[in-house]
Protein backbone atom coordinates (compact mmCIF):
# COMPACT_ATOMS: atom_id res chain seq x y z
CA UNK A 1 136.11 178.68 81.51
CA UNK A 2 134.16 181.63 82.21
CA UNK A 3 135.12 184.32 84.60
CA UNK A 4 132.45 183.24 87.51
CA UNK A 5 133.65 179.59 86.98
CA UNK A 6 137.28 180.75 87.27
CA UNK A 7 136.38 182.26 90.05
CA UNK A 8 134.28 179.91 92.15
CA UNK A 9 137.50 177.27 91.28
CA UNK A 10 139.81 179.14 92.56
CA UNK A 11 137.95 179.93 96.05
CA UNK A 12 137.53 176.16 95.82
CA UNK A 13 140.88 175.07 95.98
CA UNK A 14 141.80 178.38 98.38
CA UNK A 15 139.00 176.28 100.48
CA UNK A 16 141.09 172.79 99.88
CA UNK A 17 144.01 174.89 100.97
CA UNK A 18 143.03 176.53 103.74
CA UNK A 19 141.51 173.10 104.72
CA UNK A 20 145.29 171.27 104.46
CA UNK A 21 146.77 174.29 106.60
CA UNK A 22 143.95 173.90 109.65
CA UNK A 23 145.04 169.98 109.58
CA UNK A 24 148.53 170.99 109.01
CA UNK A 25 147.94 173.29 112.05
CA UNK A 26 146.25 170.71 114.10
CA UNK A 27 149.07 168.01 113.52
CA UNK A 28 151.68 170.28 114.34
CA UNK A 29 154.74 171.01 112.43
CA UNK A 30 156.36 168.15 110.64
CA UNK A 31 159.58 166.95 112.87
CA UNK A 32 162.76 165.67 110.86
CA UNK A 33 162.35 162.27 109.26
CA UNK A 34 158.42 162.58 109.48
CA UNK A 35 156.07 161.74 106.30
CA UNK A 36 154.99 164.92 104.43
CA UNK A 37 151.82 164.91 102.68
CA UNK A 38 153.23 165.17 99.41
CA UNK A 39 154.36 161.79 99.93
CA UNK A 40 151.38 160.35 101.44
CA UNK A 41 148.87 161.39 98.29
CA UNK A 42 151.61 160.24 95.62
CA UNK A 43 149.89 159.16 92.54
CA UNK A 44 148.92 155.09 93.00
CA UNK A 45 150.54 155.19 96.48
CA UNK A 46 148.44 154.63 99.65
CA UNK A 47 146.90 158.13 99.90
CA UNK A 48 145.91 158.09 96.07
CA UNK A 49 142.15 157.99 95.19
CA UNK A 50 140.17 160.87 94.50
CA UNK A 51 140.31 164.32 92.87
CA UNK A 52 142.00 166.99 94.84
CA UNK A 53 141.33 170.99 94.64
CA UNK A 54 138.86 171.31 91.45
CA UNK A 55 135.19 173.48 91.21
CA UNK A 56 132.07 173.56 93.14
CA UNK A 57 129.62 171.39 93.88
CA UNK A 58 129.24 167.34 95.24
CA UNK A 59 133.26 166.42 94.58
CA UNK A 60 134.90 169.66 93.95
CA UNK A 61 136.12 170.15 97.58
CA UNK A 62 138.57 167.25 99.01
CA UNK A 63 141.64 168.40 100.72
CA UNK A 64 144.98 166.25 100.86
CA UNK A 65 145.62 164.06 103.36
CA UNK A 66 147.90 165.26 106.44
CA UNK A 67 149.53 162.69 108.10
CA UNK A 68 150.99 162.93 111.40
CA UNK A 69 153.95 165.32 112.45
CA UNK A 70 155.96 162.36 113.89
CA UNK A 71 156.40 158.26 113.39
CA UNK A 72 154.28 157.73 116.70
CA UNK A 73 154.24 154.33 117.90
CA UNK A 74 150.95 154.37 118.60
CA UNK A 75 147.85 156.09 118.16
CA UNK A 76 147.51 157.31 122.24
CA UNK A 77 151.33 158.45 121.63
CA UNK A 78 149.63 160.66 118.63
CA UNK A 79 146.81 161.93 120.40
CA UNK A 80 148.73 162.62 123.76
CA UNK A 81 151.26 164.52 121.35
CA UNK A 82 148.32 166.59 120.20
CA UNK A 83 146.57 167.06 123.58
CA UNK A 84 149.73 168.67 124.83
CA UNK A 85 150.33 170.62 121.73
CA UNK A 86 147.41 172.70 121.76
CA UNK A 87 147.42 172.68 125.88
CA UNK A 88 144.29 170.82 126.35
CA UNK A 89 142.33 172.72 123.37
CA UNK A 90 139.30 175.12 123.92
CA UNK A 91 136.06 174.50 126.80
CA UNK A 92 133.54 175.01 125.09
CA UNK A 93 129.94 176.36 125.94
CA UNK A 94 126.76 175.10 124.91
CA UNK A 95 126.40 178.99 122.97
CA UNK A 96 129.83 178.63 122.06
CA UNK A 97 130.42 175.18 120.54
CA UNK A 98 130.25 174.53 117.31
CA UNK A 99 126.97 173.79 115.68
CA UNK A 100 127.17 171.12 112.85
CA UNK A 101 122.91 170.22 112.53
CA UNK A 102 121.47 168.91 109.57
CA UNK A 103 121.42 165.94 107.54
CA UNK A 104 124.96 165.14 105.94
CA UNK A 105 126.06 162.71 103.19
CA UNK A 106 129.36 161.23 102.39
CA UNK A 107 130.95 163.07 99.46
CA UNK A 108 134.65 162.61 98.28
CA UNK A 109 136.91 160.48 100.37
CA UNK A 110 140.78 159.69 99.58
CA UNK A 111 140.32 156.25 101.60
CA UNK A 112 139.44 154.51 98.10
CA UNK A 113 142.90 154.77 97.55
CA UNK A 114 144.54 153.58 100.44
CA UNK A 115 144.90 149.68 98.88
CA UNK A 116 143.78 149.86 95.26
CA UNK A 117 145.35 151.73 92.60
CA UNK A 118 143.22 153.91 90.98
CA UNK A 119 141.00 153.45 94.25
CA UNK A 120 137.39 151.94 93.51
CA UNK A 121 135.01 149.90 95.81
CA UNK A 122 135.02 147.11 93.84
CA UNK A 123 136.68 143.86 93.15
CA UNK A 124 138.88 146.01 89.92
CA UNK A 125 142.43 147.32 90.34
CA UNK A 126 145.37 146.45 91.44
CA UNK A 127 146.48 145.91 95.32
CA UNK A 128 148.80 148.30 96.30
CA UNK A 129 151.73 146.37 97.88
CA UNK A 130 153.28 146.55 101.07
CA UNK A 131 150.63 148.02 102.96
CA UNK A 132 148.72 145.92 104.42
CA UNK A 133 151.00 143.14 106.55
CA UNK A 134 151.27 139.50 104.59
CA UNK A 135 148.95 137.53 106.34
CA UNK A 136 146.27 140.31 105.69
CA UNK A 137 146.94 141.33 102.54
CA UNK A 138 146.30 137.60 101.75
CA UNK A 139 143.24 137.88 103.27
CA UNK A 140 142.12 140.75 101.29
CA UNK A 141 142.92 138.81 98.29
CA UNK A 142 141.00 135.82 99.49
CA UNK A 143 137.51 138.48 99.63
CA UNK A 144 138.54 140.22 96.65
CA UNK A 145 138.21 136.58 94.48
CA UNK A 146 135.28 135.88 95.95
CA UNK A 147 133.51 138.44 94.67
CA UNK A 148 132.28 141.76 96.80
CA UNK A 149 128.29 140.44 96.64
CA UNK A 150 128.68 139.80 100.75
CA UNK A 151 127.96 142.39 102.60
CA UNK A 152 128.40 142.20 106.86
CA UNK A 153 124.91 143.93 107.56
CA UNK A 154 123.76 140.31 106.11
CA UNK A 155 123.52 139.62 109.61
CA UNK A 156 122.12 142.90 110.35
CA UNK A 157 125.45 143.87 112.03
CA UNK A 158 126.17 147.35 112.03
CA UNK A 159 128.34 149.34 109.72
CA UNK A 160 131.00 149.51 112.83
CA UNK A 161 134.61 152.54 111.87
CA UNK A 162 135.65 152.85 109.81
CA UNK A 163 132.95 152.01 107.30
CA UNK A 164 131.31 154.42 109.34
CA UNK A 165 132.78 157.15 107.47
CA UNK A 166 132.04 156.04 104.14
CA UNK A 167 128.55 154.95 104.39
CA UNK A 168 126.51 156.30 101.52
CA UNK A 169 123.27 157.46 103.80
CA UNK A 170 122.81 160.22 105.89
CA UNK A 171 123.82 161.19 109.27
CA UNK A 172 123.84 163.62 111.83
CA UNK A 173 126.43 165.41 114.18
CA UNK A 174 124.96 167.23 117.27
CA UNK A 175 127.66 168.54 119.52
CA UNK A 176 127.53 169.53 122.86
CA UNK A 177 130.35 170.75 125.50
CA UNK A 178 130.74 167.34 127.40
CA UNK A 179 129.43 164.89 124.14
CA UNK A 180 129.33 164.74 120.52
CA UNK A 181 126.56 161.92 119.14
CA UNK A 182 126.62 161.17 115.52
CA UNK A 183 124.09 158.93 114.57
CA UNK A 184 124.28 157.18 111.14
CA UNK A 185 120.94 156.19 109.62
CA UNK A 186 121.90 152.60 108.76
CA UNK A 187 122.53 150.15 110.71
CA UNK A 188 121.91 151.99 114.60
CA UNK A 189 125.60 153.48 114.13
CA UNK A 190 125.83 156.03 117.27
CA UNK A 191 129.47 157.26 117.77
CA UNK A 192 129.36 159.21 120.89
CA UNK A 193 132.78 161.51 121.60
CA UNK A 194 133.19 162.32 124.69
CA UNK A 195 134.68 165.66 125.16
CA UNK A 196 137.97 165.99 127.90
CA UNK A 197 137.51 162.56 128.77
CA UNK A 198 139.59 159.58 129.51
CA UNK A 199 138.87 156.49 128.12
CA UNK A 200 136.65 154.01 129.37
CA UNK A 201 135.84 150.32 129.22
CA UNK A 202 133.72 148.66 131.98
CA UNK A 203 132.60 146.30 129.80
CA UNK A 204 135.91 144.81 129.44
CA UNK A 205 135.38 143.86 125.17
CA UNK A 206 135.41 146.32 122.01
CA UNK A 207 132.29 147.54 120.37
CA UNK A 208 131.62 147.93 116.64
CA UNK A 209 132.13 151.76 116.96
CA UNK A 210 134.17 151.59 120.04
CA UNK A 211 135.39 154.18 122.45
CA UNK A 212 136.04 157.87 121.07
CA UNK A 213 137.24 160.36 123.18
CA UNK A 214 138.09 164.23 122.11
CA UNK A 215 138.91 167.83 122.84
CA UNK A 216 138.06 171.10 120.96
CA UNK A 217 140.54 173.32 119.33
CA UNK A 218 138.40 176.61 118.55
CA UNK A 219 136.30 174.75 115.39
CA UNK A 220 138.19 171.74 115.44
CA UNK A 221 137.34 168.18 116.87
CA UNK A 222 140.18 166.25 117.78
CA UNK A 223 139.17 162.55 118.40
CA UNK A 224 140.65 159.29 119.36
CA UNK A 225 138.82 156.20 119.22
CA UNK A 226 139.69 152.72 120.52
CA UNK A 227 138.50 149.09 121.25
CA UNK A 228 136.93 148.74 118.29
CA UNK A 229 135.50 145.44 116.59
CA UNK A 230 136.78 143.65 114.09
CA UNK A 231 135.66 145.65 110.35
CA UNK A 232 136.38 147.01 107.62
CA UNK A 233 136.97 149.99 105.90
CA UNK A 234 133.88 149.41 103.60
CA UNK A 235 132.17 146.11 101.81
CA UNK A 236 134.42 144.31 99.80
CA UNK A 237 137.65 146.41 101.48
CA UNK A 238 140.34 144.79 103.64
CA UNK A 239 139.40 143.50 107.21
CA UNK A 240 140.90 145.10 110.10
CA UNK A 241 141.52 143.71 113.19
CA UNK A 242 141.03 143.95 116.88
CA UNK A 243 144.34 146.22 117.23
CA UNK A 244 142.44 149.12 114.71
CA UNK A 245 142.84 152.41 116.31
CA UNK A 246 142.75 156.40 114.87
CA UNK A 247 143.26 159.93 115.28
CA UNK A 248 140.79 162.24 113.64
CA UNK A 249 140.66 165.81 112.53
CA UNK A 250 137.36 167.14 112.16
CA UNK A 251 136.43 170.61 110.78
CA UNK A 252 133.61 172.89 109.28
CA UNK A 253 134.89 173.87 105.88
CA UNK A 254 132.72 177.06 103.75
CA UNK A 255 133.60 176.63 100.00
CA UNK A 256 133.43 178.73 97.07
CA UNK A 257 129.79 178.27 95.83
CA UNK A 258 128.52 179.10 99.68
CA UNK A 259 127.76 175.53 100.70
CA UNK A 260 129.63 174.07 103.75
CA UNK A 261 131.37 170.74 103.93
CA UNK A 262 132.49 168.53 107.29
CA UNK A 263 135.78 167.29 106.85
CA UNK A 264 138.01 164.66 108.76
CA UNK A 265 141.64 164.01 108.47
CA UNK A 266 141.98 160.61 109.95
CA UNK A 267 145.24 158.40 110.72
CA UNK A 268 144.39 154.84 111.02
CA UNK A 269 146.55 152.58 113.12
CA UNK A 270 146.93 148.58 112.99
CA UNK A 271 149.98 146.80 114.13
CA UNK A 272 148.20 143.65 112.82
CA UNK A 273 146.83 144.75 109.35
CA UNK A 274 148.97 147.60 108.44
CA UNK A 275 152.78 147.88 107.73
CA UNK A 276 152.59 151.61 109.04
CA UNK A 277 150.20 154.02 110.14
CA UNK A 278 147.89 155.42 106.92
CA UNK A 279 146.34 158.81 106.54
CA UNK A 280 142.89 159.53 104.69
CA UNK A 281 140.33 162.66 104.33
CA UNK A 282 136.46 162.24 104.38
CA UNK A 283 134.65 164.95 103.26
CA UNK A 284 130.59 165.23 104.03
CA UNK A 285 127.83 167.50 102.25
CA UNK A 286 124.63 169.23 103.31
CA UNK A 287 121.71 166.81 102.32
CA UNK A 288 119.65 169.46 101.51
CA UNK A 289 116.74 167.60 99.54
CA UNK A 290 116.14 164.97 102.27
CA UNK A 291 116.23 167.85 104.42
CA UNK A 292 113.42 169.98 102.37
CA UNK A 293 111.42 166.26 102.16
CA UNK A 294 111.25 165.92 105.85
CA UNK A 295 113.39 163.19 106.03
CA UNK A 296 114.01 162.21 109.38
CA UNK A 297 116.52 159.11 111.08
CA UNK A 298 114.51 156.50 112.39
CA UNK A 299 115.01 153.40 114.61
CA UNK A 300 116.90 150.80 111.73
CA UNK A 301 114.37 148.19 111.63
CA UNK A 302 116.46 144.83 110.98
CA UNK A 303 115.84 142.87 114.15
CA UNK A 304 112.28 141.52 113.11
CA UNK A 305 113.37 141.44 109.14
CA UNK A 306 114.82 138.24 108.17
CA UNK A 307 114.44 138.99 104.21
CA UNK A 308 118.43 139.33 103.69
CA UNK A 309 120.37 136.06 104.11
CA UNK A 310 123.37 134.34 103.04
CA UNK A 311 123.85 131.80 100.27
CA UNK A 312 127.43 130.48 99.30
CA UNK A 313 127.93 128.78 95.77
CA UNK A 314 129.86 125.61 94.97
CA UNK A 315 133.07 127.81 94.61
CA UNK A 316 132.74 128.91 97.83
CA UNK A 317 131.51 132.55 96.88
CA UNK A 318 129.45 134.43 99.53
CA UNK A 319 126.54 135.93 98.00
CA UNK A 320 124.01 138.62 99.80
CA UNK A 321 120.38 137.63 98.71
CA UNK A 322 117.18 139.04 99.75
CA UNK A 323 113.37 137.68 99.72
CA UNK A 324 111.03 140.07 97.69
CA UNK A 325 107.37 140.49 98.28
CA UNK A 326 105.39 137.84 97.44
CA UNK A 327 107.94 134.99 97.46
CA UNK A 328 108.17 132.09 100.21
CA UNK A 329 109.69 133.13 103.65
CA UNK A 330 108.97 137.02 103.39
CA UNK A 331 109.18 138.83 106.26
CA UNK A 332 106.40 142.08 105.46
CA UNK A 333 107.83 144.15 108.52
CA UNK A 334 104.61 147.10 107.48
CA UNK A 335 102.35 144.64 109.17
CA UNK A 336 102.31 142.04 112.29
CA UNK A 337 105.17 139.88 113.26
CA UNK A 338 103.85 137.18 114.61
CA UNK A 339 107.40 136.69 116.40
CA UNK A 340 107.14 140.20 118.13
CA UNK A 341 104.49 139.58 121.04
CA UNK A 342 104.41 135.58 121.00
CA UNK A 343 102.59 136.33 124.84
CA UNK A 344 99.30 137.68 123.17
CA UNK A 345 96.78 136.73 121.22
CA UNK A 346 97.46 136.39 117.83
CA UNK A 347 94.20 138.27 116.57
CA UNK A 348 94.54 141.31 119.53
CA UNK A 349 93.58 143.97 117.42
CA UNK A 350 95.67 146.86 116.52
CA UNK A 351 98.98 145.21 116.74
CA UNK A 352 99.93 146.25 113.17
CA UNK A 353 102.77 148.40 113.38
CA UNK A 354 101.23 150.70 110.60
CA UNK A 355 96.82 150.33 110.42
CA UNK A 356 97.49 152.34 107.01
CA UNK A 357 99.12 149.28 105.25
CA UNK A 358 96.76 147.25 106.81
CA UNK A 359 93.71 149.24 105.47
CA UNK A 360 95.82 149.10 102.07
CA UNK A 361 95.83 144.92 101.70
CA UNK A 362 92.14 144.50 102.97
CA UNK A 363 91.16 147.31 100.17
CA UNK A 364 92.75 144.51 97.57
């Protein structure tokens, strides 16, 4: 290794470091009997998955996961704790707070490793035992031997949190001193934080992304999000239930080559699905080359596209299938829907949603 790439790796894992002591900081210090983070990253145990430290670049940032200080009983208990620990955090301005814009993809993530050993999105490895409760941990067996070809958005349901945090498209995080909104491009997922809140549900029922509350701590986002649907932590991952809760960690991290990288340390809680609270770090990148293609997020257009639908085999096997162009049923969502305005006249003109595709087909 040269002397610049010595160099840039050791401001790399200085980053990672640095990165462990703000969520170290954040947490708290670690009270007698407490889980260290040593123990929750332990090689094939629930916080394996991932490199850690390393170079530059896409995965050469990912700090270790913290988990909490204390054995909270619940994930309000956590974020109370935390609350009163940093006395309520910092009130931010809108010149003051921190600014996060841009277009930012998911890049290494310890959550792989949270069930699997040797982590992996697929149907491969071996379950890690003992952390999810029986009855789910069947479950996740049952969807592991059928195959991971289903995938929820089927239905064009949303992503919902936790996949949230592992989807492989872009989103954005705009901050403000009463709100943070993070839209994700697929799927409509909006989390919205609301800053020195309480929590809120008029409604009276969860919500894929549910309710997310939070309070600054200088550059830190401390979150807490509740009543949250039924999902999963990505396609083909274990299910969790209606009882899913976490704490989050969020912070702007500069590494060694001079890019920037979001990261979250995250405790998830489920009474239902997991044997004991379990700690993970996302880490995001600057999507630079969507940025310099004018990329921008758009409405998810799903509602009016029936192309992607269902099909179970004689094993019972769920399988994801979609209708390509040209083939019986297919849904061209470029032109008119005839099931969008079924009050007008079928040949009002300039109904198209896009007269350039249009011009394109009557050219052929």
């Amino acid at each position: 290794m040269n002397v610049r790439n010595q160099a840039l790796a050791y401001g790399a894992v200085l980053c990672v470091t640095a990165s462990v002591s703000t969520f170290v900081f954040a947490q708290g210090s670690a009270a007698p009997g407490a889980p260290t983070a040593g123990a929750a990253a332990a090689p094939g145990g629930p916080g394996a998955g991932g490199a850690r430290g390393g170079g530059p670049g896409r995965g050469g940032f990912l700090p270790e996961p913290v988990p909490p200080p204390q054995n909270f009983t619940s994930s309000t208990e956590h974020y109370q704790y935390l609350f009163r620990l940093h006395k309520g955090g910092t009130r931010h301005t809108y010149e003051s707070v921190p600014k996060w814009e841009g277009l930012w993809s998911a890049a290494g993530n310890t959550s792989t490793g949270l069930f699997v050993k040797g982590g992996g999105l697929g149907t491969g490895g071996e379950i890690i035992p003992g952390v999810l409760t029986p009855a789910y941990e069947a479950a996740f067996k049952m969807r592991r031997s059928l195959g991971a070809d289903y995938d929820r958005l089927t239905a064009c349901e949303p992503a919902g949190y936790p996949r949230w945090l592992l989807e492989p498209y872009v989103r954005e995080f705009v901050n403000t001193p009463s709100q943070s909104w993070w839209p994700n491009d697929l799927g409509n997922d909006m989390r919205r934080v609301y800053i020195n809140q309480e929590h809120k549900n008029i409604d009276g029922t969860h919500s894929p992304e549910g309710d997310s509350i939070g309070f600054w701590v200088d550059d830190m986002l401390i979150v807490h999000t509740v009543a949250i649907y039924p999902n999963d932590y990505f396609r083909g991952q274990p299910p969790t239930s209606n009882q899913f809760e976490s704490v989050e960690v969020w912070r702007m991290v500069p590494i060694a080559n001079g890019e920037r990288r979001l990261s979250v340390n995250v405790t998830f809680y489920d009474k239902l699905s997991l044997v004991r609270p379990l700690t993970a770090t996302y880490t995001f990148r600057r999507n630079t080359a969507l940025e310099e293609s004018g990329y921008r997020l758009r409405h998810w257009e799903c509602e009016s596209n029936e192309n992607s639908f269902l099909v179970t085999d004689d094993k019972g096997r769920p399988t994801t299938q979609f209708r390509l162009p040209g083939e019986p049923g297919f849904d061209d969502v470029r032109g008119a829907d005839p099931k969008r305005n079924p009050d007008l006249p079928r040949d009002l003109v300039g109904q198209e949603k896009n007269p350039i595709f249009e011009e394109a087909l009557k050219a052929k």
